[in-house]
Protein backbone atom coordinates (compact mmCIF):
# COMPACT_ATOMS: atom_id res chain seq x y z
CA UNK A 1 12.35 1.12 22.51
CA UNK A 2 9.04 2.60 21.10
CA UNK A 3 9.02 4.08 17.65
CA UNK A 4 8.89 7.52 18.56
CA UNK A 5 12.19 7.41 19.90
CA UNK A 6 13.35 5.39 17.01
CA UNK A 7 12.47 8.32 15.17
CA UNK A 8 13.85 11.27 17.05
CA UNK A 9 17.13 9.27 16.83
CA UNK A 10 16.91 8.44 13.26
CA UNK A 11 16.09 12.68 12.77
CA UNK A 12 19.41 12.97 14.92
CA UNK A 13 21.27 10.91 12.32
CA UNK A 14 21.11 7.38 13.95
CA UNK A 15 22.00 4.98 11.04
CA UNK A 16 20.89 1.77 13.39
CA UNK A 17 17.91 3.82 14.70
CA UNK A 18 16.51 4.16 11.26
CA UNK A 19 17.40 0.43 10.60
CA UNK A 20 15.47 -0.90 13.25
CA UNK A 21 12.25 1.91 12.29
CA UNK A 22 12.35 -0.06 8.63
CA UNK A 23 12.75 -3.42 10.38
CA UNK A 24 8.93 -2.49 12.23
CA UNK A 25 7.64 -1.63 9.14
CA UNK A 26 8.92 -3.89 6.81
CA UNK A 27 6.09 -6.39 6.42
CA UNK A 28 3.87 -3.29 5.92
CA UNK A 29 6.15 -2.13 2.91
CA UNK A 30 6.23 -5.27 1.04
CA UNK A 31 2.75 -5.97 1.21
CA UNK A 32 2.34 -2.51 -0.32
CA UNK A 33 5.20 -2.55 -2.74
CA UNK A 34 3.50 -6.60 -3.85
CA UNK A 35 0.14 -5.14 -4.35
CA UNK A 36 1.27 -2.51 -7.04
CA UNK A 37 4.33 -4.91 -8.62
CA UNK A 38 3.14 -8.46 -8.30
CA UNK A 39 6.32 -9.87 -8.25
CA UNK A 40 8.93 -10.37 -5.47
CA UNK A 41 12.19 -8.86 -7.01
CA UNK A 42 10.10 -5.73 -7.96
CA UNK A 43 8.72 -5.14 -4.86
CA UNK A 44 12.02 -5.59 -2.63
CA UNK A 45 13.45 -2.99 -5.18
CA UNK A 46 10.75 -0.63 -4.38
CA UNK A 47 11.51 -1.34 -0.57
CA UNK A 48 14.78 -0.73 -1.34
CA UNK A 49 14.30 2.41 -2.97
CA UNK A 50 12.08 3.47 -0.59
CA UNK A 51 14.36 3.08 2.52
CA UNK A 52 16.84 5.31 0.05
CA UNK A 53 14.28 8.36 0.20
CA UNK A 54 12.91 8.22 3.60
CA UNK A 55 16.99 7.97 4.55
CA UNK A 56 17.56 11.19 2.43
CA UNK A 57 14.08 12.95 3.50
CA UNK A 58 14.01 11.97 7.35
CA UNK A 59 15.07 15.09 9.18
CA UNK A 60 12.51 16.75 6.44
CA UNK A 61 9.45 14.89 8.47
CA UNK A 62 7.70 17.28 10.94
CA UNK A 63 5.66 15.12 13.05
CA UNK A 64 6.94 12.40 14.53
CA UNK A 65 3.63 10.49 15.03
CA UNK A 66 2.75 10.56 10.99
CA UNK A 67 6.13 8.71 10.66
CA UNK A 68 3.81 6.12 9.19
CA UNK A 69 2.08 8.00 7.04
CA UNK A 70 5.14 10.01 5.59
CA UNK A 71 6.82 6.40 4.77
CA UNK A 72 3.70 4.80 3.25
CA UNK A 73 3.52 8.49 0.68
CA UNK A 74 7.18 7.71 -0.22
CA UNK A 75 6.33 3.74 -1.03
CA UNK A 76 3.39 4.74 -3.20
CA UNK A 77 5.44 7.43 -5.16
CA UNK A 78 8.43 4.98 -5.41
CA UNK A 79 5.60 2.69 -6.75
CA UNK A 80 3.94 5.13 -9.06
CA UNK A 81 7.56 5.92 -10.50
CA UNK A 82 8.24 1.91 -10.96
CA UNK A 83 4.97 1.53 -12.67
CA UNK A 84 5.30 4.29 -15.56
CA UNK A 85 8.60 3.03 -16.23
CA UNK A 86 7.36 -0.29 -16.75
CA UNK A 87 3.58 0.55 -17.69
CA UNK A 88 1.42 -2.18 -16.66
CA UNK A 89 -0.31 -3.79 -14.48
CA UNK A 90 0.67 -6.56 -11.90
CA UNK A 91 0.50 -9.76 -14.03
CA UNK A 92 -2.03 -12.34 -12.69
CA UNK A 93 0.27 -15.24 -12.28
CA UNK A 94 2.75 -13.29 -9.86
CA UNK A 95 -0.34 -12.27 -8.30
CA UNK A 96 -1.08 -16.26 -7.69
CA UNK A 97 2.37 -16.96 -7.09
CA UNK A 98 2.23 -14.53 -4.09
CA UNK A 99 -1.15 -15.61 -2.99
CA UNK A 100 -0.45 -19.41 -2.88
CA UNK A 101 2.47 -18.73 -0.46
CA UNK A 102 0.84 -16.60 1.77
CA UNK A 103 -1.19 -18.90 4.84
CA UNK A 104 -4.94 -18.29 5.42
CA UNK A 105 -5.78 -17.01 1.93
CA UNK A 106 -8.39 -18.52 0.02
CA UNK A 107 -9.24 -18.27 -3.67
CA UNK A 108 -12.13 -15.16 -2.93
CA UNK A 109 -8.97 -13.36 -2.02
CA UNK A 110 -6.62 -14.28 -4.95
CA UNK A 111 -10.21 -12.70 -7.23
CA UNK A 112 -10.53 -9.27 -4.63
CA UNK A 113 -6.59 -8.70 -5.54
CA UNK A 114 -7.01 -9.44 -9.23
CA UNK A 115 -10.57 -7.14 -8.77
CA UNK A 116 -8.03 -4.51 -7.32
CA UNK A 117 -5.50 -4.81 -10.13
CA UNK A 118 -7.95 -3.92 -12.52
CA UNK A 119 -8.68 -0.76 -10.76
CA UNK A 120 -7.60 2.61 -11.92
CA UNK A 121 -4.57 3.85 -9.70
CA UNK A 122 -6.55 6.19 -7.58
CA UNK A 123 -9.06 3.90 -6.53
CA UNK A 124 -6.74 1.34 -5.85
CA UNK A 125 -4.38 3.61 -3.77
CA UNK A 126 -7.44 4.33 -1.68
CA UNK A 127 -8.84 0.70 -1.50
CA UNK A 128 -5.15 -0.35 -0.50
CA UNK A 129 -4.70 1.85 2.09
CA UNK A 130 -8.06 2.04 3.31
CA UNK A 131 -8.26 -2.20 3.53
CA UNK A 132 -4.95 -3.51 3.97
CA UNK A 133 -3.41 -0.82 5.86
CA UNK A 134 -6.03 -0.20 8.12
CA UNK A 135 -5.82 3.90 7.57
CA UNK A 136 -8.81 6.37 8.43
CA UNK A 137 -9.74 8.90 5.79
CA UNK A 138 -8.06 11.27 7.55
CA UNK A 139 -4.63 9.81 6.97
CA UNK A 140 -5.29 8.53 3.26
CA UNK A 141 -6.37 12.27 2.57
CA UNK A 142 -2.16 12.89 4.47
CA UNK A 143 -0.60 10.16 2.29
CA UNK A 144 -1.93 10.78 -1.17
CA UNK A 145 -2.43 14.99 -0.70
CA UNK A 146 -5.90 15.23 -1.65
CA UNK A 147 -9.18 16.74 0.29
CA UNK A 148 -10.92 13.67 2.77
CA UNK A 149 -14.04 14.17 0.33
CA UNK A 150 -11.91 13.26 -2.51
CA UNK A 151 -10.95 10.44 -0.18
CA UNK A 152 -14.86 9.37 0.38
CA UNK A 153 -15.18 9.50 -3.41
CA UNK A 154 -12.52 7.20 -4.42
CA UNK A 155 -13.47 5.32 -2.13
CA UNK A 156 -17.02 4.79 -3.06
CA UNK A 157 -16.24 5.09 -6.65
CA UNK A 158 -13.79 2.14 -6.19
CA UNK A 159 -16.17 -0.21 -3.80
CA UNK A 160 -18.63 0.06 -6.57
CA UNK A 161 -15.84 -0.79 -9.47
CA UNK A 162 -14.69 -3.95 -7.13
CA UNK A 163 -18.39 -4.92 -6.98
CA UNK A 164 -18.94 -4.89 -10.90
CA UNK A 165 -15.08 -6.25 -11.02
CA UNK A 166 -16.15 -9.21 -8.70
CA UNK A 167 -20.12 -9.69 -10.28
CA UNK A 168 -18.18 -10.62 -13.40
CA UNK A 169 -16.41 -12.89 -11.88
CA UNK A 170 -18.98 -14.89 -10.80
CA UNK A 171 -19.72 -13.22 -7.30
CA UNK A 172 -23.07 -12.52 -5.92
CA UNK A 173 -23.10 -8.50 -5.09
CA UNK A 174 -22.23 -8.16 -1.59
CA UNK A 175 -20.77 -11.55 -1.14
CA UNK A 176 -17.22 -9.92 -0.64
CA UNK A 177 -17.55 -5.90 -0.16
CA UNK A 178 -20.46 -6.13 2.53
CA UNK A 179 -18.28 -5.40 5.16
CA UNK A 180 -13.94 -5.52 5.08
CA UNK A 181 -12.44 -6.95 2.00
């Protein structure tokens, strides 16, 4: 069954419909929820509380197609919340931790998600969603409720960070950022 459906049931009140919606994106959510915790337990409890709100909230979503979009804006606010609670940032070893299990990722990665860490949250809201979630401006501009310019900006603004980030750690400019992360 394609998600759309999965949807319209899950708006209906289909408990297994919305089940199987979280089951698509679940990979998607993690990866998010890792990137702003850095550890495992953290991030499955920002799943978890995640799945809670979009629950609650799912007859509240108007277009069916921004499903996405609507889920990814509750992760990052579930995220946000977990973070001023604890106020900090990701520590580097659960960053490695992560990164050493995960197949196909070299040690220029492990630096780009340390790079990112060091990031203020805007930027790396944009850079995360814009690089490891594969979303246009348009849809960034959706998730986070700000104008696309403001979009471009952070965007730009946090390239340019990663760049200064990355030339400190021993990267020559362009090595990483000339293209995708």
């Amino acid at each position: 069954m394609n998600h759309i459906k999965l949807i319209v049931k899950a708006k209906s009140g289909d408990v297994e419909a919305f089940e199987e919606l979280l089951k698509l994106f679940s990979d998607q959510l993690y990866r998010t929820a890792f990137l702003y915790t850095g550890n495992r337990e953290d991030a499955l409890d920002i799943v978890q509380e995640t799945s809670y709100k979009a629950f609650v909230a799912i007859k509240t979503l108007k277009k069916n197609k921004y499903f996405s979009t609507w889920l990814t804006r509750i992760l990052i606010n579930s995220a946000n919340e977990f973070l001023k609670k604890k106020k900090g940032n990701i520590p580097l070893e659960y960053v490695e931790e992560f990164i050493s299990h995960q197949e196909g990722i070299n040690i220029e990665q492990i630096d780009v998600v340390k790079a990112i860490n060091n990031l203020k949250r805007k930027y790396r809201e944009v850079i995360i969603l814009f690089y490891f979630h594969d979303l246009p401006i348009k849809e960034i501009s959706n998730v986070m409720g700000i104008p696309e310019n403001t979009v471009k900006t952070y965007l730009h603004r946090g390239k340019d960070q990663l760049k200064i980030n990355l030339k400190g750690a021993g990267y020559v400019e362009g090595k990483i950022l000339s293209g995708n992360i």
